[in-house]
C-alpha atoms as a PDB file:
ATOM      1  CA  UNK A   1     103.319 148.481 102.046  1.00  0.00           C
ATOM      2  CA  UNK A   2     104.653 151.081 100.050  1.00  0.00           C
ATOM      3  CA  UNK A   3     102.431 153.236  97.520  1.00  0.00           C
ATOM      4  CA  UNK A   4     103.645 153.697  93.969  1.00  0.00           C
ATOM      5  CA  UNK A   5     103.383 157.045  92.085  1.00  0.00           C
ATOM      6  CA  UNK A   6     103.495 157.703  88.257  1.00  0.00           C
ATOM      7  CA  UNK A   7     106.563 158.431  88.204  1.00  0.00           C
ATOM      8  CA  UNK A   8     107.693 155.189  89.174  1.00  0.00           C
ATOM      9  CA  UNK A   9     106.636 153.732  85.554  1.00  0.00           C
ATOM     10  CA  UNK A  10     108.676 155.735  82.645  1.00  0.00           C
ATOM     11  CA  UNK A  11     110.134 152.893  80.711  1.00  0.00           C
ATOM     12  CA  UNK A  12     107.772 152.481  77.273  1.00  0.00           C
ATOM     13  CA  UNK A  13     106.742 149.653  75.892  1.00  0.00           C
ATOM     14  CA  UNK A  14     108.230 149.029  72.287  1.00  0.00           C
ATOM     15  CA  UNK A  15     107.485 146.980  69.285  1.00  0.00           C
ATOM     16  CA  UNK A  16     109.502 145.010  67.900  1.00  0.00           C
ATOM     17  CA  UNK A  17     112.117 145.591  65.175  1.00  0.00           C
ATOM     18  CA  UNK A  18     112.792 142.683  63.117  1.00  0.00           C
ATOM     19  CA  UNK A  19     114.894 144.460  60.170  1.00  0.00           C
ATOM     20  CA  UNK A  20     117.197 144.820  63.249  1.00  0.00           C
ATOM     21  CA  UNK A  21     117.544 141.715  64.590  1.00  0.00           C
ATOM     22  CA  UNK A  22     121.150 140.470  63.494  1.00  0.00           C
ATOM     23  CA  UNK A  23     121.347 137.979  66.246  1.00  0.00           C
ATOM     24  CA  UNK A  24     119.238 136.052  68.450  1.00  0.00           C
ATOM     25  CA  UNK A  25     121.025 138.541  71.379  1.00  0.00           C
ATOM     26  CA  UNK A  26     119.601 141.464  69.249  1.00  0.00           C
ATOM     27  CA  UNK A  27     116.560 139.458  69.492  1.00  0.00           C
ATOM     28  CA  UNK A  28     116.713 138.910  73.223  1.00  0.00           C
ATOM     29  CA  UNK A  29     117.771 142.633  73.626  1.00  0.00           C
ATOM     30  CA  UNK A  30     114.761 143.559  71.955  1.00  0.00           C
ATOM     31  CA  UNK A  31     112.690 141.644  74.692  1.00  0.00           C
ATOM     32  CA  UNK A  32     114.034 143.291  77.325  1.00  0.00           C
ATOM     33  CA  UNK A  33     112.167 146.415  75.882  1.00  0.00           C
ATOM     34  CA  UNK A  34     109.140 145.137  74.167  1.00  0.00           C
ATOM     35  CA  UNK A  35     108.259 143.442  77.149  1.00  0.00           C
ATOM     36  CA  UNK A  36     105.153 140.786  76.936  1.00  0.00           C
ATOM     37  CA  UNK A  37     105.141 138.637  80.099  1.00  0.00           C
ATOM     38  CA  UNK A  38     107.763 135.807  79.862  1.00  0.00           C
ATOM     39  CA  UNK A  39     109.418 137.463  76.976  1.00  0.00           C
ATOM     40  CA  UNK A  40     111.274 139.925  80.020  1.00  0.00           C
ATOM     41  CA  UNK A  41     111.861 137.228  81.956  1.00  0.00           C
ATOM     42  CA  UNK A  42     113.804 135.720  79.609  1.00  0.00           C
ATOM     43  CA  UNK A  43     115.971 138.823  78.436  1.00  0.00           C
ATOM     44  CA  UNK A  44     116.281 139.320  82.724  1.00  0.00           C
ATOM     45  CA  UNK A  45     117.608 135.462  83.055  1.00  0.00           C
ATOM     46  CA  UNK A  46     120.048 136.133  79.594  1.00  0.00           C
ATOM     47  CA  UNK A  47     121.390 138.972  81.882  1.00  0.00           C
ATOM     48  CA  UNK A  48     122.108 137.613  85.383  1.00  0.00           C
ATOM     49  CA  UNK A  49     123.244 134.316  83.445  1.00  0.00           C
ATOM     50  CA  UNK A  50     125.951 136.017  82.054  1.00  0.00           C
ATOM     51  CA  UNK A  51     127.013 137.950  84.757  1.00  0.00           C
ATOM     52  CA  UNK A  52     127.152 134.624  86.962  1.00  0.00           C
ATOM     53  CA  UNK A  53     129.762 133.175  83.906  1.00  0.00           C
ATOM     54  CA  UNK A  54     131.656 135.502  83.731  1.00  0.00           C
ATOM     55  CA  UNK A  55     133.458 135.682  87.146  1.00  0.00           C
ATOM     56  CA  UNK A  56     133.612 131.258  86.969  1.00  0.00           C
ATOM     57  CA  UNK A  57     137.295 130.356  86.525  1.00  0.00           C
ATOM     58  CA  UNK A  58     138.058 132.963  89.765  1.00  0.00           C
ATOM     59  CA  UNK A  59     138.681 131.099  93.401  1.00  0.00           C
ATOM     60  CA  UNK A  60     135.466 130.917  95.342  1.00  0.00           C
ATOM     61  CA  UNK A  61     133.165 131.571  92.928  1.00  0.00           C
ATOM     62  CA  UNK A  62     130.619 129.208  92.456  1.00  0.00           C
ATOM     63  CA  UNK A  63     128.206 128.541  89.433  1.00  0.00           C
ATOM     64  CA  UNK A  64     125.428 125.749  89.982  1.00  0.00           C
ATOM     65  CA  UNK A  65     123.448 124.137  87.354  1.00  0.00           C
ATOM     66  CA  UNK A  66     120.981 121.792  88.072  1.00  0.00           C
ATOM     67  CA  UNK A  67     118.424 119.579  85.816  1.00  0.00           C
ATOM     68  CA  UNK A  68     116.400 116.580  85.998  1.00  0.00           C
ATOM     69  CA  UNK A  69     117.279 113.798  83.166  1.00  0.00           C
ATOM     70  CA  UNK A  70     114.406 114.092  80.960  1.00  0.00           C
ATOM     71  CA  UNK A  71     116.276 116.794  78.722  1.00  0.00           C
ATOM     72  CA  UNK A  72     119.161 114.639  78.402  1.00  0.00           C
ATOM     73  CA  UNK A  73     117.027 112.648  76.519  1.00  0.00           C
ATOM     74  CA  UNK A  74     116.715 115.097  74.433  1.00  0.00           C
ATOM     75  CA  UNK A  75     118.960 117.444  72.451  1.00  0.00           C
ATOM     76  CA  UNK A  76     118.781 120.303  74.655  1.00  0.00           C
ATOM     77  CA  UNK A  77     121.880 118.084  76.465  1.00  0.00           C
ATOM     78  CA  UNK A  78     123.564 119.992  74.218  1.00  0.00           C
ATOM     79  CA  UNK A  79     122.716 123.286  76.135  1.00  0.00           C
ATOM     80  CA  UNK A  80     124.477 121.134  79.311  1.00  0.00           C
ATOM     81  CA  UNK A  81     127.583 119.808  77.236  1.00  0.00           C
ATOM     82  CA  UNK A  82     128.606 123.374  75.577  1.00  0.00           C
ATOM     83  CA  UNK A  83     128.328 124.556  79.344  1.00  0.00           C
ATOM     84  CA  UNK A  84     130.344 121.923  80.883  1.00  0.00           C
ATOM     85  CA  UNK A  85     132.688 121.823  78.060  1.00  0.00           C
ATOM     86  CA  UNK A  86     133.347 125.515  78.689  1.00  0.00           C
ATOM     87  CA  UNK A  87     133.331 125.731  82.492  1.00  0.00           C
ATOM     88  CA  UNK A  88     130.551 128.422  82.640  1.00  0.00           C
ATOM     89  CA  UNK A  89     128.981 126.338  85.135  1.00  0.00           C
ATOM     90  CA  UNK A  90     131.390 124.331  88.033  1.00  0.00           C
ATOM     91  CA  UNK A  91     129.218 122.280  89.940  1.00  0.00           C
ATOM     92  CA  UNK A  92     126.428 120.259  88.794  1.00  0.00           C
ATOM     93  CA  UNK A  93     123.287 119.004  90.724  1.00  0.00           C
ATOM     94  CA  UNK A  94     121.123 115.584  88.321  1.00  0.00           C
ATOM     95  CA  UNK A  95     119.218 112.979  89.037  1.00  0.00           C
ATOM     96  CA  UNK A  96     120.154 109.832  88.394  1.00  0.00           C
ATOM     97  CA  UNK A  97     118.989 109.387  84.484  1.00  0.00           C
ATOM     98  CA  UNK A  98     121.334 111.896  83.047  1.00  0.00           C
ATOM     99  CA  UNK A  99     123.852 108.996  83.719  1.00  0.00           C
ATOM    100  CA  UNK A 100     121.323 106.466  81.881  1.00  0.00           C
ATOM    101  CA  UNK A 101     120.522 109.168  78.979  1.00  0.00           C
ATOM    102  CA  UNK A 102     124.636 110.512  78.362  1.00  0.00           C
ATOM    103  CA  UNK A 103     125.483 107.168  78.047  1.00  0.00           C
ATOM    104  CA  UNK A 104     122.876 105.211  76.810  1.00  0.00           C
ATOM    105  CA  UNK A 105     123.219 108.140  73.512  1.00  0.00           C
ATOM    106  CA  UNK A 106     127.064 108.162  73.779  1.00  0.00           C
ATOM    107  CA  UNK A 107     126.783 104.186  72.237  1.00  0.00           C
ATOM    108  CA  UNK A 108     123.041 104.284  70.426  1.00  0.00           C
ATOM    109  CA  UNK A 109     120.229 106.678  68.965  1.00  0.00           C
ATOM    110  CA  UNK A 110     117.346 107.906  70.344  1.00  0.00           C
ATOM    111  CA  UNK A 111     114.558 108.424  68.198  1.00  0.00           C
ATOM    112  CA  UNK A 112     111.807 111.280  67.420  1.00  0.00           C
ATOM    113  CA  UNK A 113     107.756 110.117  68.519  1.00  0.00           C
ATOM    114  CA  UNK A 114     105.181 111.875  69.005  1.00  0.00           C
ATOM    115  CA  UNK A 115     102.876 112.152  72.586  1.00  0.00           C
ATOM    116  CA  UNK A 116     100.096 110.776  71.205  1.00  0.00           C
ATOM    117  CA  UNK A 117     101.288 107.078  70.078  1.00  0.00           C
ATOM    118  CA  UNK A 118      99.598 104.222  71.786  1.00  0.00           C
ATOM    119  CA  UNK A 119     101.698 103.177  74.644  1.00  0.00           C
ATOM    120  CA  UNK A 120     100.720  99.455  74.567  1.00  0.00           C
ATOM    121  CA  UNK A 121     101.092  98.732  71.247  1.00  0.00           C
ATOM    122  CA  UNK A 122     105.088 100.632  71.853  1.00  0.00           C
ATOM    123  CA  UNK A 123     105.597  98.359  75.123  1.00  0.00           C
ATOM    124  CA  UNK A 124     104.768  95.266  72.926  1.00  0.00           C
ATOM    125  CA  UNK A 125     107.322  96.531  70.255  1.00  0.00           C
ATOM    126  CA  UNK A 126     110.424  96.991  72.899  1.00  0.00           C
ATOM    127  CA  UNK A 127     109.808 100.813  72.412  1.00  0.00           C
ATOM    128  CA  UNK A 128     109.654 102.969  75.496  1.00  0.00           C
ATOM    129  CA  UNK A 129     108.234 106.735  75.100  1.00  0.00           C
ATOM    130  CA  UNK A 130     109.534 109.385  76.949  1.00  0.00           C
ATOM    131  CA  UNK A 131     107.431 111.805  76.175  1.00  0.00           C
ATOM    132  CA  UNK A 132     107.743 112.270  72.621  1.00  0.00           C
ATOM    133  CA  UNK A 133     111.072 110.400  72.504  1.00  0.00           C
ATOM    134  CA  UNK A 134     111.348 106.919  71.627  1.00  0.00           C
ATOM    135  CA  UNK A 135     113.975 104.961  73.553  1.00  0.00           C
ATOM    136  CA  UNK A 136     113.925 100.702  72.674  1.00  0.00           C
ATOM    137  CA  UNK A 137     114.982  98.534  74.712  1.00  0.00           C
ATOM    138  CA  UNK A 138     118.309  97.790  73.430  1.00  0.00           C
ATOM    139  CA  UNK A 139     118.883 101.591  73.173  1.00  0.00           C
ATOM    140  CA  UNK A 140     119.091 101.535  76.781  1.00  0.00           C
ATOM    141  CA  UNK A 141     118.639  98.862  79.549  1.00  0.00           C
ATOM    142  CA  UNK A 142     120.756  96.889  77.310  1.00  0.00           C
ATOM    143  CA  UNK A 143     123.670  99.155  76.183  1.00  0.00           C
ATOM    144  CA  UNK A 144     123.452 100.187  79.211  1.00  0.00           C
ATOM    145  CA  UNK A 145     124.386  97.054  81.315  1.00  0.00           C
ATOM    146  CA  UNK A 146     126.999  95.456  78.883  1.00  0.00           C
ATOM    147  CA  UNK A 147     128.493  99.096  79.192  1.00  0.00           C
ATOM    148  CA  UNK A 148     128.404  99.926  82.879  1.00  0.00           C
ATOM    149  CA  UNK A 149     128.692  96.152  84.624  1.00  0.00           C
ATOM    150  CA  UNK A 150     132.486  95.758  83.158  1.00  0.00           C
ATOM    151  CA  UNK A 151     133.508  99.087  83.812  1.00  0.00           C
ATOM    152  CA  UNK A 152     132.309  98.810  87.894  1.00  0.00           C
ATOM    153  CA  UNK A 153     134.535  95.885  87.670  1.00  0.00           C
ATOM    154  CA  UNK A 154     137.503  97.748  86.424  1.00  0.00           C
ATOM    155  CA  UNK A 155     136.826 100.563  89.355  1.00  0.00           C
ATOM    156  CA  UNK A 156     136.527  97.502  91.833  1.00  0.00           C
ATOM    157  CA  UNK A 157     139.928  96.691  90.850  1.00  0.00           C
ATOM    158  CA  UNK A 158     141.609 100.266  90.856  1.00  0.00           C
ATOM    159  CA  UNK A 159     139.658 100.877  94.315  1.00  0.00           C
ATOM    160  CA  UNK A 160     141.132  97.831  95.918  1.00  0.00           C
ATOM    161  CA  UNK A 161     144.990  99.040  94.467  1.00  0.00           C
ATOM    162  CA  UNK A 162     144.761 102.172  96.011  1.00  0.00           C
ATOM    163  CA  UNK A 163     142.955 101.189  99.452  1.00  0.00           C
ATOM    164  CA  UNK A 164     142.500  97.287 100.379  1.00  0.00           C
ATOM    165  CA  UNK A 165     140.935  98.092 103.712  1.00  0.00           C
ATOM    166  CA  UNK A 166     138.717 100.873 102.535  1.00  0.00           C
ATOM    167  CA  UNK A 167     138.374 100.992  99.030  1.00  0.00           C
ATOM    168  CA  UNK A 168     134.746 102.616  99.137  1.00  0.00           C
ATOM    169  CA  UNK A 169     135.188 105.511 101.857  1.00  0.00           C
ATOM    170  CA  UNK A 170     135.016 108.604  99.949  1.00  0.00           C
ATOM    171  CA  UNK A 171     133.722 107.019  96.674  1.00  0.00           C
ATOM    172  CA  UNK A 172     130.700 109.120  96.340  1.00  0.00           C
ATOM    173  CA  UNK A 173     128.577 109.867  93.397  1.00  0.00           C
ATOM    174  CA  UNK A 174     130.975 112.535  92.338  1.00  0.00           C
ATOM    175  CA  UNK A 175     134.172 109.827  92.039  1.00  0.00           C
ATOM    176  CA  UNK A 176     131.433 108.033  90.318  1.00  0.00           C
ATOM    177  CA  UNK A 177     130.896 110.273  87.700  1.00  0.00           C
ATOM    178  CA  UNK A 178     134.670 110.665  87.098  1.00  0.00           C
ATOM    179  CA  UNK A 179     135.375 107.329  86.767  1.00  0.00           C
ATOM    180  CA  UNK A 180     132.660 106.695  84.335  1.00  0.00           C
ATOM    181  CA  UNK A 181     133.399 109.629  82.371  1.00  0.00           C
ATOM    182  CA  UNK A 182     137.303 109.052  82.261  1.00  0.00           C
ATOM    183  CA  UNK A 183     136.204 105.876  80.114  1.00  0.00           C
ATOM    184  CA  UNK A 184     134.387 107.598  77.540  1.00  0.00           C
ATOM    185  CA  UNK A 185     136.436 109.079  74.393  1.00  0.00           C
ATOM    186  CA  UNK A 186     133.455 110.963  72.920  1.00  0.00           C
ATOM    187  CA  UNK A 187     133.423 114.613  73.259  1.00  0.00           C
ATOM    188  CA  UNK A 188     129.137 114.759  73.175  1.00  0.00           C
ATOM    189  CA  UNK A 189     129.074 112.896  76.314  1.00  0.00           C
ATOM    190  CA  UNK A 190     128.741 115.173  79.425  1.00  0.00           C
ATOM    191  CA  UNK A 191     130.370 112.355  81.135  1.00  0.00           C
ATOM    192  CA  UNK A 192     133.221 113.127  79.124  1.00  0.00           C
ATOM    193  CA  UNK A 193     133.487 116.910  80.008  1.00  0.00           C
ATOM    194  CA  UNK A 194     132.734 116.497  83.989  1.00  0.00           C
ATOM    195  CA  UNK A 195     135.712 113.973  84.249  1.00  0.00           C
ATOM    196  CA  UNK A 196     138.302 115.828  82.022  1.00  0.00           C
ATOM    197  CA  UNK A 197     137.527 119.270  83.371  1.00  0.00           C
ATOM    198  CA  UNK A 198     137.058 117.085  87.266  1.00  0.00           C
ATOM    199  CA  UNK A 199     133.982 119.148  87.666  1.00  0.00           C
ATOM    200  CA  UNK A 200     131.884 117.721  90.762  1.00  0.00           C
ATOM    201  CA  UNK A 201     128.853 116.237  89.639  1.00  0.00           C
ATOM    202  CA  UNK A 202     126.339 115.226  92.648  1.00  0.00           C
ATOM    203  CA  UNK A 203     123.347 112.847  92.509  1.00  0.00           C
ATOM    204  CA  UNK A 204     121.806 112.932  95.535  1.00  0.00           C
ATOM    205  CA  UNK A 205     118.710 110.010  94.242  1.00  0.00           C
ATOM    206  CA  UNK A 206     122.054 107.463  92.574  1.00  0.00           C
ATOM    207  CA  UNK A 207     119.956 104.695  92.886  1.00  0.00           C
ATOM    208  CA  UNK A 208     116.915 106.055  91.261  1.00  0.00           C
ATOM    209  CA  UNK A 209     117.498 105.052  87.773  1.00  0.00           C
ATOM    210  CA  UNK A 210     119.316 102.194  85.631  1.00  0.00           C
ATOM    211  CA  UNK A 211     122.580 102.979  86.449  1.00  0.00           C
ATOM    212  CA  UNK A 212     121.768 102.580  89.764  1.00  0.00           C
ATOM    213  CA  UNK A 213     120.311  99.125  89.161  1.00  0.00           C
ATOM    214  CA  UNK A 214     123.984  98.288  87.738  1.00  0.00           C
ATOM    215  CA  UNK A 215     125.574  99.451  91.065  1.00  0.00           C
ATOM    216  CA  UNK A 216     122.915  97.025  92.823  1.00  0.00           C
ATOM    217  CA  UNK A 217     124.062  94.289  90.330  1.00  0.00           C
ATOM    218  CA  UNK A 218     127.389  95.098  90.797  1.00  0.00           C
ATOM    219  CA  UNK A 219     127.060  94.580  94.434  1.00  0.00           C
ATOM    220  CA  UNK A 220     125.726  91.504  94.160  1.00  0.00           C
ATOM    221  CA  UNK A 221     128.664  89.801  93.480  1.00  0.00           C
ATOM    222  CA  UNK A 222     130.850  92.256  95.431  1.00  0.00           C
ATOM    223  CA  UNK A 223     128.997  92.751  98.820  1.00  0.00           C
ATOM    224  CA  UNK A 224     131.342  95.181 100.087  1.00  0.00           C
ATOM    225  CA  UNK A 225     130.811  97.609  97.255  1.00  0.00           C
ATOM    226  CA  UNK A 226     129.342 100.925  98.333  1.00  0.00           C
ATOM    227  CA  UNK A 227     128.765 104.324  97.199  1.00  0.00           C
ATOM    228  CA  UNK A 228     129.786 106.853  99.908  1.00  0.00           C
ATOM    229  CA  UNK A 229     126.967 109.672  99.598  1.00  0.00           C
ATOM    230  CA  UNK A 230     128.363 111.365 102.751  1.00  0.00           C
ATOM    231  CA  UNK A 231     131.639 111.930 100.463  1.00  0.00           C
ATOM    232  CA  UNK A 232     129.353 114.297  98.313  1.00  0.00           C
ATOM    233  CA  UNK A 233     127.909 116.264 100.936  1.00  0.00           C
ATOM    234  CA  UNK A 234     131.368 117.424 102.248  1.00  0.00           C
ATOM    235  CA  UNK A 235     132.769 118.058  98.518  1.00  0.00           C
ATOM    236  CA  UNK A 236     129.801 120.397  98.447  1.00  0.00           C
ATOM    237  CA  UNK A 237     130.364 121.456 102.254  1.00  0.00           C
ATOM    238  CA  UNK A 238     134.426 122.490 101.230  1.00  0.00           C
ATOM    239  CA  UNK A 239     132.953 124.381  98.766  1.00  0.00           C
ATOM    240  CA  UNK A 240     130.027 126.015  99.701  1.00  0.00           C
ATOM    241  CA  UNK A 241     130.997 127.230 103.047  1.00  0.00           C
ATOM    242  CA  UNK A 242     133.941 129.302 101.784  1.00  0.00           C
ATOM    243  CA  UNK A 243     132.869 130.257  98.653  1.00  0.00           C
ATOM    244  CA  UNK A 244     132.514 134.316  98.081  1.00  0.00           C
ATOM    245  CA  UNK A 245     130.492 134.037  95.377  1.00  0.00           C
ATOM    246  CA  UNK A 246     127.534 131.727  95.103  1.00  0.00           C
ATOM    247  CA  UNK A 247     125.082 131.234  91.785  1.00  0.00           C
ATOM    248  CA  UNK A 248     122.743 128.960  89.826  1.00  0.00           C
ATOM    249  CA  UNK A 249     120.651 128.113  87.643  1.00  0.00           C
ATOM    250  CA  UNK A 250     118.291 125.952  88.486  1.00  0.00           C
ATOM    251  CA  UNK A 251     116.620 123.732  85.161  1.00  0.00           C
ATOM    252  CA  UNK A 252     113.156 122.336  86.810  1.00  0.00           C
ATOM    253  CA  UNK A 253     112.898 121.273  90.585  1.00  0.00           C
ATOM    254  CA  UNK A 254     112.838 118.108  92.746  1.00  0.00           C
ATOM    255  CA  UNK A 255     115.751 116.929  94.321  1.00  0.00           C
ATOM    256  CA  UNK A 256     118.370 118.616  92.082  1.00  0.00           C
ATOM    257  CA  UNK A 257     116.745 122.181  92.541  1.00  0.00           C
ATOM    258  CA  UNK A 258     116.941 121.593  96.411  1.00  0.00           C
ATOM    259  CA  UNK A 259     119.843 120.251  96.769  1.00  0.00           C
ATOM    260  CA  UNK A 260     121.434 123.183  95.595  1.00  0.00           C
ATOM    261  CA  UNK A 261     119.551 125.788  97.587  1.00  0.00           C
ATOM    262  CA  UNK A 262     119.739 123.549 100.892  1.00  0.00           C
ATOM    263  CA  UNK A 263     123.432 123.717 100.817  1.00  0.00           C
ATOM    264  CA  UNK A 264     123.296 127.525  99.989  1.00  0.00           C
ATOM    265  CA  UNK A 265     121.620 128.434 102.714  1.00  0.00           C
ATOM    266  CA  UNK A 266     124.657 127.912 104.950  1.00  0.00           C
ATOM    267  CA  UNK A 267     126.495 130.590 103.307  1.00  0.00           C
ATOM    268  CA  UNK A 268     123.344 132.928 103.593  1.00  0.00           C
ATOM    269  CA  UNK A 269     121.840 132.145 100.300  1.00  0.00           C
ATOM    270  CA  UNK A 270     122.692 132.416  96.465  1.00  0.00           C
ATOM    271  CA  UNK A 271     123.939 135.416  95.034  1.00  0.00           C
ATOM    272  CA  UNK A 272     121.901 134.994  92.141  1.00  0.00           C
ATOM    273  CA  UNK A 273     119.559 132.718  90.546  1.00  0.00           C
ATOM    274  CA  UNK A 274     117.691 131.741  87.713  1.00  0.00           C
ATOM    275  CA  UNK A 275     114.947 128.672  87.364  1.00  0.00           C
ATOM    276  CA  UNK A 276     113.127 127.295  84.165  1.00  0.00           C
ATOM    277  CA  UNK A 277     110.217 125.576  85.252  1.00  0.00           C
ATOM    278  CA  UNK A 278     106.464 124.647  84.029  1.00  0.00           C
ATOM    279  CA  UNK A 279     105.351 123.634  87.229  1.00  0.00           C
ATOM    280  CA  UNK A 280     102.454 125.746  88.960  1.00  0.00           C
ATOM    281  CA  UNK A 281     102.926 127.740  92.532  1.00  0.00           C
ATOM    282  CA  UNK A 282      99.772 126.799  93.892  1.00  0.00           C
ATOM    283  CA  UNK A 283     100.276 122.886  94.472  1.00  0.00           C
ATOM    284  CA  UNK A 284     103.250 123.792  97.299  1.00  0.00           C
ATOM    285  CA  UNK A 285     105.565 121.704  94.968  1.00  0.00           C
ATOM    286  CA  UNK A 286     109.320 122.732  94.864  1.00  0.00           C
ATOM    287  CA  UNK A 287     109.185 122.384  91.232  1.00  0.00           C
ATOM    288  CA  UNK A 288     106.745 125.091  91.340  1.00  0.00           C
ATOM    289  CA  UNK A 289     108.368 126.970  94.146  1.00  0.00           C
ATOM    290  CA  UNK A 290     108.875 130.786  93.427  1.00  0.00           C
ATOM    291  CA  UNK A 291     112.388 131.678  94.342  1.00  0.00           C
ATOM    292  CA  UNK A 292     111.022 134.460  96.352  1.00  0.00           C
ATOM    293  CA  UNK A 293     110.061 131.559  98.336  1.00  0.00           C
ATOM    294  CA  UNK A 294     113.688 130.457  99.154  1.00  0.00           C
ATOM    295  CA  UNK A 295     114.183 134.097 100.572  1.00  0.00           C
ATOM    296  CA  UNK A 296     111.770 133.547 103.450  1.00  0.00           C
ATOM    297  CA  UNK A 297     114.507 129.968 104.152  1.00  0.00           C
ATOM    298  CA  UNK A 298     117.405 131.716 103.828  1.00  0.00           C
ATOM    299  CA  UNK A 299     118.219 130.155 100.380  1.00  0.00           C
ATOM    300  CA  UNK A 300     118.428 133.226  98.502  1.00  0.00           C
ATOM    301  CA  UNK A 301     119.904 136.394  99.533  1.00  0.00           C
ATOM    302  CA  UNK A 302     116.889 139.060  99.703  1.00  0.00           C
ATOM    303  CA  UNK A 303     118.562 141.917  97.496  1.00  0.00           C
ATOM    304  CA  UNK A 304     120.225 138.750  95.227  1.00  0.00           C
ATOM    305  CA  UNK A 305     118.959 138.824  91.202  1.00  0.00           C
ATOM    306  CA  UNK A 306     116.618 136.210  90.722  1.00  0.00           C
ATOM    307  CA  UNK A 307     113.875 135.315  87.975  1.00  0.00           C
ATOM    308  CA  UNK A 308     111.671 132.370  87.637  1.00  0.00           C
ATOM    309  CA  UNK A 309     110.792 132.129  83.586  1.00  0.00           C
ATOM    310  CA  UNK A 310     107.970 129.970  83.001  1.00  0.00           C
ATOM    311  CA  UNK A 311     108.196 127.965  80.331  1.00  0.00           C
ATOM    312  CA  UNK A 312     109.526 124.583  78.485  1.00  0.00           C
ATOM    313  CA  UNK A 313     112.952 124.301  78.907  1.00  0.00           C
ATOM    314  CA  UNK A 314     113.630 122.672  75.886  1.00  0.00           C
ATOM    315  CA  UNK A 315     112.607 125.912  74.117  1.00  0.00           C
ATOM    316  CA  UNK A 316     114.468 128.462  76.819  1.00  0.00           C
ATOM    317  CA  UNK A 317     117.569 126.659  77.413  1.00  0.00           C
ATOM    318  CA  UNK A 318     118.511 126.599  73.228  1.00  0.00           C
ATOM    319  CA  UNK A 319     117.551 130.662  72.690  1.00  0.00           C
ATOM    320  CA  UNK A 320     119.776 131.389  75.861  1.00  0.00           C
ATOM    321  CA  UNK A 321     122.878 129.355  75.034  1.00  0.00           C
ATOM    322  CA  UNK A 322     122.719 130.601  71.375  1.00  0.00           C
ATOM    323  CA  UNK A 323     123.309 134.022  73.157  1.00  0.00           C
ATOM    324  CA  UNK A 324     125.106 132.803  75.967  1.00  0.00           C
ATOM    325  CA  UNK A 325     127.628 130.778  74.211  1.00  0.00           C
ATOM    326  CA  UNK A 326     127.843 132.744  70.770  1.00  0.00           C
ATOM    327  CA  UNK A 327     131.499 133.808  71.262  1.00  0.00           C
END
């Protein structure tokens, strides 16, 4: 192991400068150089964030986002939706309640709770608390099945027209996600943005949520139907194995976080990366993962810029994007 010397710490520490602030970029700036433990994380992520935008609309360039659902419950979808809707970000890795959520909120309201209200006396009432998010019933299970039922019926019919034999082969989550979002005319759904802008959108866990209880209805009365997850794999495949330029940002962990640094270890790793997470190290969770964990798999690149910022999402993801997506 190398030694260090004195001279290899000559960056001070300074105090802040509020009369300076003009911006919450000066802000962030200011981080950067006053330091304080997560504080220059989060100046660090602002940094190789925009660096991995800027290069986005250029051939082979990837830019991964990935998040669980939860926060689409929330209004920090609207860090996800200002991305999308810009193209900073050209694939996308969910699970599947971010279906549930952007629609479920593209037709009804969700409503502000609190973590401490009593659970049974909200299950009696229809209300269902996600965290401190209230969600009734016809908020959601309900919208969500007079919604979703007729429009599988509708891509049951286009599916047939354009291949009787094998309507299903190739209909992955991604064709999913495009058909579902090409029949929603409301620009706060992310729906909306990944089918006009045809970004790929993969959920690897489809089934794991309510909109995956309405494909199980659905194929209930149409045995054949299917959802062709292989089709996914090899729109991520054509695009990972060529791509020059690899990045992400990685909102959380579980099977969204992986996904994207599985397939990125066939290219030699990412280029760069960034991960939000609250989840501890020591439990061996990926959630809690380090990325300098994904070096030692090949999922990373060793000399790539990476920074895991500890912390509630909901909190990071708003400060960032009000840099990130000031101009």
């Amino acid at each position: 192991m190398d030694g260090y010397s004195r001279d290899d710490f000559d960056v001070p520490v300074e105090d802040y400068d509020f009369g300076t602030v003009d911006s919450v970029g000066s802000l962030i700036d200011q981080m950067s150089r006053a330091g304080g433990f997560t504080a220059t994380k989060l100046a660090n992520a602002r940094d190789i964030l925009r660096e991995s935008m800027e290069n986005v609309g250029d051939e082979g360039v990837l830019n991964w986002i990935s998040f669980p659902a939860c926060l689409c419950a929330t209004g920090t979808r609207g860090f996800f939706l200002e991305g999308l809707k810009r193209k900073s970000f050209n694939v996308v890795v969910t699970t599947c309640g971010t279906l549930d959520h952007d629609i479920a909120r593209t037709y009804q309201e969700y409503f502000h709770g609190d973590f401490e209200l009593d659970d049974i006396a909200l299950g009696e009432e229809g209300l269902n608390r996600l965290g401190n998010v209230i969600v009734p019933n016809e908020c959601y299970g309900e919208i969500l099945e007079n919604v979703v039922i007729p429009w599988l019926e509708e891509i049951e019919i286009e599916r047939k027209e354009k291949d009787a034999d094998n309507p299903w082969l190739g209909f992955g989550s991604v064709e999913l996600c495009w058909a579902l979002g090409d029949r929603i005319d409301d620009e706060s759904s992310l729906l909306y943005w990944i089918a006009k802008h045809r970004i790929p959108m993969v959920i690897p866990g489809i089934t794991d949520g309510s909109i995956g209880a309405q494909l199980f209805m659905h194929r209930q009365k149409n045995p054949q139907f299917f959802v062709d997850l292989m089709a996914d794999e090899q729109i991520l495949s054509d695009l990972t194995w060529p791509a020059k330029e690899s990045h992400a940002l990685m909102v959380g962990g579980g099977i969204s976080k992986h996904h994207v640094i599985w397939w990125n270890q066939y290219r030699g790793g990412l280029d760069s990366a960034v991960s939000i997470t609250t989840a501890p190290e020591y439990d061996g969770s990926l959630s809690g993962a380090r990325l300098r964990e994904a070096i030692s798999w090949g999922k990373v690149r060793p000399e790539a810029p990476q920074v895991v910022v500890e912390g509630d999402a909901s909190l990071i993801l708003p400060v960032l994007g009000a840099d990130l997506f000031s101009q």
